[in-house]
N, C-alpha and C. Protein backbone atom coordinates (compact mmCIF):
# COMPACT_ATOMS: atom_id res chain seq x y z
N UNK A 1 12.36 -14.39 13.39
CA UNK A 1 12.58 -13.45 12.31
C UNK A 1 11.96 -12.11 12.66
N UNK A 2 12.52 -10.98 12.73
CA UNK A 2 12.25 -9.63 13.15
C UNK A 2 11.43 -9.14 11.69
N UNK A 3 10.21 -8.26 11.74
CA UNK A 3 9.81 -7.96 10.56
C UNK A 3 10.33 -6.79 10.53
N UNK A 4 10.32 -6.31 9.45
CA UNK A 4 10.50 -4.92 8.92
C UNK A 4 9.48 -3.74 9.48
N UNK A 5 9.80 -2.79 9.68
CA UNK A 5 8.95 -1.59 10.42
C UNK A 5 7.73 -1.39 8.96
N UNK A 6 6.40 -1.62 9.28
CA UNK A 6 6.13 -0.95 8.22
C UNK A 6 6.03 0.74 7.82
N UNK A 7 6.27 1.20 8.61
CA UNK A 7 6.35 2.86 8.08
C UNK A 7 7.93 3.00 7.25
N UNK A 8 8.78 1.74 6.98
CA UNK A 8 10.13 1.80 6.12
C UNK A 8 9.51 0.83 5.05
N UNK A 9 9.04 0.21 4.54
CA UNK A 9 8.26 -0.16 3.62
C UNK A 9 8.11 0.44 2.58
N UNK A 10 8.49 -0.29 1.11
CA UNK A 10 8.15 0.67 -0.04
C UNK A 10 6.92 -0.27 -0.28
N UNK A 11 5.84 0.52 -1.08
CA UNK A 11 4.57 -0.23 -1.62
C UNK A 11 4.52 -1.51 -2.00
N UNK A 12 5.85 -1.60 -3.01
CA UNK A 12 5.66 -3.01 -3.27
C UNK A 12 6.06 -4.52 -2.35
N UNK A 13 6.64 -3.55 -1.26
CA UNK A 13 7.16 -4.52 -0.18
C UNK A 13 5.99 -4.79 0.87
N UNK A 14 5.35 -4.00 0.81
CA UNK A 14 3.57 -3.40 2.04
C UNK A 14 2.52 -4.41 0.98
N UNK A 15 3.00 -4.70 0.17
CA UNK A 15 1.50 -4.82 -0.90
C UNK A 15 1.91 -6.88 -0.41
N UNK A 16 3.27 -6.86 -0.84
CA UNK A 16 3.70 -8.56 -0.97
C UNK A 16 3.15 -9.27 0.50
N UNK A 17 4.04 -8.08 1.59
CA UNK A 17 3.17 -9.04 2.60
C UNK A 17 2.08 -9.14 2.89
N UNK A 18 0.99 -7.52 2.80
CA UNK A 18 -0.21 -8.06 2.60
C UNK A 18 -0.88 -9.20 2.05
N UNK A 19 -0.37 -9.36 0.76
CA UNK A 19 -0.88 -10.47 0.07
C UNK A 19 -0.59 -12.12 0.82
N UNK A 20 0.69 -11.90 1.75
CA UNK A 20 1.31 -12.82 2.33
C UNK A 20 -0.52 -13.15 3.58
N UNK A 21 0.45 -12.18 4.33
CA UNK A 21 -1.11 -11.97 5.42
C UNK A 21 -2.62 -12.21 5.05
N UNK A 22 -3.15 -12.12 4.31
CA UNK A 22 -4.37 -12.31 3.37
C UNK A 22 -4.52 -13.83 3.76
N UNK A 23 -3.51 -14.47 2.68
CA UNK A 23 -3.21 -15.50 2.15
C UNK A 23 -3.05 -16.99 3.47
N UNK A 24 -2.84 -16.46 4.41
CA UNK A 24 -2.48 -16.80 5.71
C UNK A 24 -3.96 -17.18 6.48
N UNK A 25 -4.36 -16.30 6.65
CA UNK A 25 -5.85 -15.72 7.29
C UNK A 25 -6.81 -16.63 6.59
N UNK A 26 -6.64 -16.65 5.37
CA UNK A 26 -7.74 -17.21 4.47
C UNK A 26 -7.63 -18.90 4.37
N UNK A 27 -6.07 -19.12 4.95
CA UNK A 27 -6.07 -20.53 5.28
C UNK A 27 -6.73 -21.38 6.41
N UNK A 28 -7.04 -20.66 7.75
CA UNK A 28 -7.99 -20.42 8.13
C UNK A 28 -7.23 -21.65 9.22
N UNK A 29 -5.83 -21.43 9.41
CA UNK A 29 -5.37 -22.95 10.10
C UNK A 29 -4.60 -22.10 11.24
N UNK A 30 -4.31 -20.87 11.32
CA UNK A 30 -3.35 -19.76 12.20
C UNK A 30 -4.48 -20.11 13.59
N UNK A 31 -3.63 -20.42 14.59
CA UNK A 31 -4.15 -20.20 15.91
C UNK A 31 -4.76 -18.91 16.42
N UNK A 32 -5.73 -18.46 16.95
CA UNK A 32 -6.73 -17.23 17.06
C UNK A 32 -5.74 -16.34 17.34
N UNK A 33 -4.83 -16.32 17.93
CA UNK A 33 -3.89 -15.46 19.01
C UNK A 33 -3.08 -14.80 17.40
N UNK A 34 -2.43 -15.92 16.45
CA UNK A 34 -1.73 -15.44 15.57
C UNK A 34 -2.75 -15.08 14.57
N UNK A 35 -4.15 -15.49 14.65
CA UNK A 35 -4.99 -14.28 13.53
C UNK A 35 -5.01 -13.07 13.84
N UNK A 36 -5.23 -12.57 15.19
CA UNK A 36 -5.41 -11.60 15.31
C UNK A 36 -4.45 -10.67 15.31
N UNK A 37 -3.07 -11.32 15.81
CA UNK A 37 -2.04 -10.38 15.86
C UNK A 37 -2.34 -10.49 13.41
N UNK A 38 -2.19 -11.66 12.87
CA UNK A 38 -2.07 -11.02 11.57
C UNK A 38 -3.22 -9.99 10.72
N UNK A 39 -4.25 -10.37 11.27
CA UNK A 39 -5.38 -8.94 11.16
C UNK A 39 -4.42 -7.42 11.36
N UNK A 40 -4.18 -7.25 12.89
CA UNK A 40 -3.17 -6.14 13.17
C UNK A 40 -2.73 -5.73 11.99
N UNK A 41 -1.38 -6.49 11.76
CA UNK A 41 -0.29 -6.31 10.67
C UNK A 41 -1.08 -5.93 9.03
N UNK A 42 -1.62 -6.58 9.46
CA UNK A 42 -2.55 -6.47 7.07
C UNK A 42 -3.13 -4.90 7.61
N UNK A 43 -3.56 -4.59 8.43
CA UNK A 43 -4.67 -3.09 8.76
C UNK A 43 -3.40 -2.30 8.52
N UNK A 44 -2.49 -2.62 9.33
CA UNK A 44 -1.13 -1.84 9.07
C UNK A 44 -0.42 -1.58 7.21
N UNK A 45 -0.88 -2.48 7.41
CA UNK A 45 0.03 -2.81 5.79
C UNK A 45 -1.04 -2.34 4.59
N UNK A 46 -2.41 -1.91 4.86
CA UNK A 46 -3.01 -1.96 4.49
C UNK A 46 -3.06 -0.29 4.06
N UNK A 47 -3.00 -0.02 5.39
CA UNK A 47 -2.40 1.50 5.43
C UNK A 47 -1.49 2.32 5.03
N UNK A 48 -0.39 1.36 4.96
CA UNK A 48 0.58 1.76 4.27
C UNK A 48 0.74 2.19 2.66
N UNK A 49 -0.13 0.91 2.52
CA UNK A 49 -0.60 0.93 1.01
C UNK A 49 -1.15 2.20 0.16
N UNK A 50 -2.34 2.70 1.15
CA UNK A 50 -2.92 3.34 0.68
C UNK A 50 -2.14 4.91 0.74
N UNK A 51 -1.54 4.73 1.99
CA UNK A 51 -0.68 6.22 1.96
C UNK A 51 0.19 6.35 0.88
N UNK A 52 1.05 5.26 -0.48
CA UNK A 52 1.69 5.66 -0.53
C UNK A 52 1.59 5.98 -1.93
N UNK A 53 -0.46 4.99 -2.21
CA UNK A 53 -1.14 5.62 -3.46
C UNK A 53 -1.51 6.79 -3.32
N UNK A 54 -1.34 7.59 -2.11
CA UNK A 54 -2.12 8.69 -2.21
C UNK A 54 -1.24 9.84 -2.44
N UNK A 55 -0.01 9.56 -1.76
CA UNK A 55 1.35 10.19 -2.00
C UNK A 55 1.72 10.10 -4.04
N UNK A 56 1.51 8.99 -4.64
CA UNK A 56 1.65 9.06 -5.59
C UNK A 56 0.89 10.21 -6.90
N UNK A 57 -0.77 9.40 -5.88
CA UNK A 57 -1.61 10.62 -6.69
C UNK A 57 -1.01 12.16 -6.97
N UNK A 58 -0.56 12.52 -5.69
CA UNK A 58 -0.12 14.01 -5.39
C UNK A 58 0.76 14.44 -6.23
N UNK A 59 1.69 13.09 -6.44
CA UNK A 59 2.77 13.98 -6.89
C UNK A 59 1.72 14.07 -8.84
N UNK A 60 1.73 12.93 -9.53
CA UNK A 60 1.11 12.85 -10.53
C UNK A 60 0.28 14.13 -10.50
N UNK A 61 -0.78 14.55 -9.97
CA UNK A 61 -1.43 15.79 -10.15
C UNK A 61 -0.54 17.33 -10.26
N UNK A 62 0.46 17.30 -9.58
CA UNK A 62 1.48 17.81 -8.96
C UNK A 62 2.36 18.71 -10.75
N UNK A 63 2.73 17.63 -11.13
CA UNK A 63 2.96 16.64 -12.34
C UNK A 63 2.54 17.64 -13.14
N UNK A 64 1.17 17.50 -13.64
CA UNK A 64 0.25 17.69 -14.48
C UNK A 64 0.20 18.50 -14.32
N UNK A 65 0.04 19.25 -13.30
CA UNK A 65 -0.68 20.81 -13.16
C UNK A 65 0.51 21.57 -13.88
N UNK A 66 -0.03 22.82 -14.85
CA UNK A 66 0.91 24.12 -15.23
C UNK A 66 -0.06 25.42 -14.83
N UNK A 67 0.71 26.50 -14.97
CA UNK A 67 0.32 28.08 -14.59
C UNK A 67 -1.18 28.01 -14.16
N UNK A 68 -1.68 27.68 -15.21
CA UNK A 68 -3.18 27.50 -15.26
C UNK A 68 -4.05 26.37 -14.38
N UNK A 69 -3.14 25.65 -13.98
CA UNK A 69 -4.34 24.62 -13.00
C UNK A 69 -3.80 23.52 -14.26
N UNK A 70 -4.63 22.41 -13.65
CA UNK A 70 -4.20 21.00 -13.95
C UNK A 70 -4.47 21.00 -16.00
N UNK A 71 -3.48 20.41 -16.50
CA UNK A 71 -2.97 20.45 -17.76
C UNK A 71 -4.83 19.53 -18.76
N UNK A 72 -5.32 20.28 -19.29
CA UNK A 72 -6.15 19.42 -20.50
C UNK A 72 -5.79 19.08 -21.36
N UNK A 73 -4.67 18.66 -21.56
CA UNK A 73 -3.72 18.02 -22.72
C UNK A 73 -3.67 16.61 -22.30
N UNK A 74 -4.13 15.80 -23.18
CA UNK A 74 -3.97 14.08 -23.38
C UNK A 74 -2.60 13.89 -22.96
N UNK A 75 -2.75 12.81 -22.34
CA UNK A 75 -1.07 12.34 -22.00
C UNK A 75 -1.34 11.20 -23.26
N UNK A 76 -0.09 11.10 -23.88
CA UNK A 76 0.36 9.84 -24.73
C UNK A 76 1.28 9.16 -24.38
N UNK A 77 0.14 7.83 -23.93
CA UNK A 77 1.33 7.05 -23.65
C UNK A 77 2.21 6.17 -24.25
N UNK A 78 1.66 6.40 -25.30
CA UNK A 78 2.62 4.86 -26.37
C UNK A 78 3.61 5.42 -26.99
């Protein structure tokens, strides 16, 4: 089975296999050769993750901000 590139990965697809990979590792039954290559992959995926909370942050601030710099108006969310 060919994996998916993770730099084409949407978050929630980076987050599942992480959790996959985790989940794997922590079984603690993967031959050393396939821990380490799945260490690799989770650091990867791990990364991914975080780039694409950080991308999110941006835009959200992004978002918020008017003329004046970032908005002091309550968001309502209900």
């Amino acid at each position: 089975m060919t994996q998916k590139p993770v730099s084409e990965m949407s978050f929630e697809e980076a987050m599942r296999e992480l959790e996959q990979v985790v989940a794997r590792l922590e079984g603690g039954d993967a031959p050393l050769e396939e821990s380490i290559a799945l260490y690799e992959r989770g650091a990867q995926l791990r990364k991914r993750c975080e780039d694409k909370l950080r991308e999110a942050e941006l835009k959200v601030a992004q978002i918020t901000e008017g003329p004046e710099g970032v908005s002091a108006q309550p968001v309502d969310l209900e």
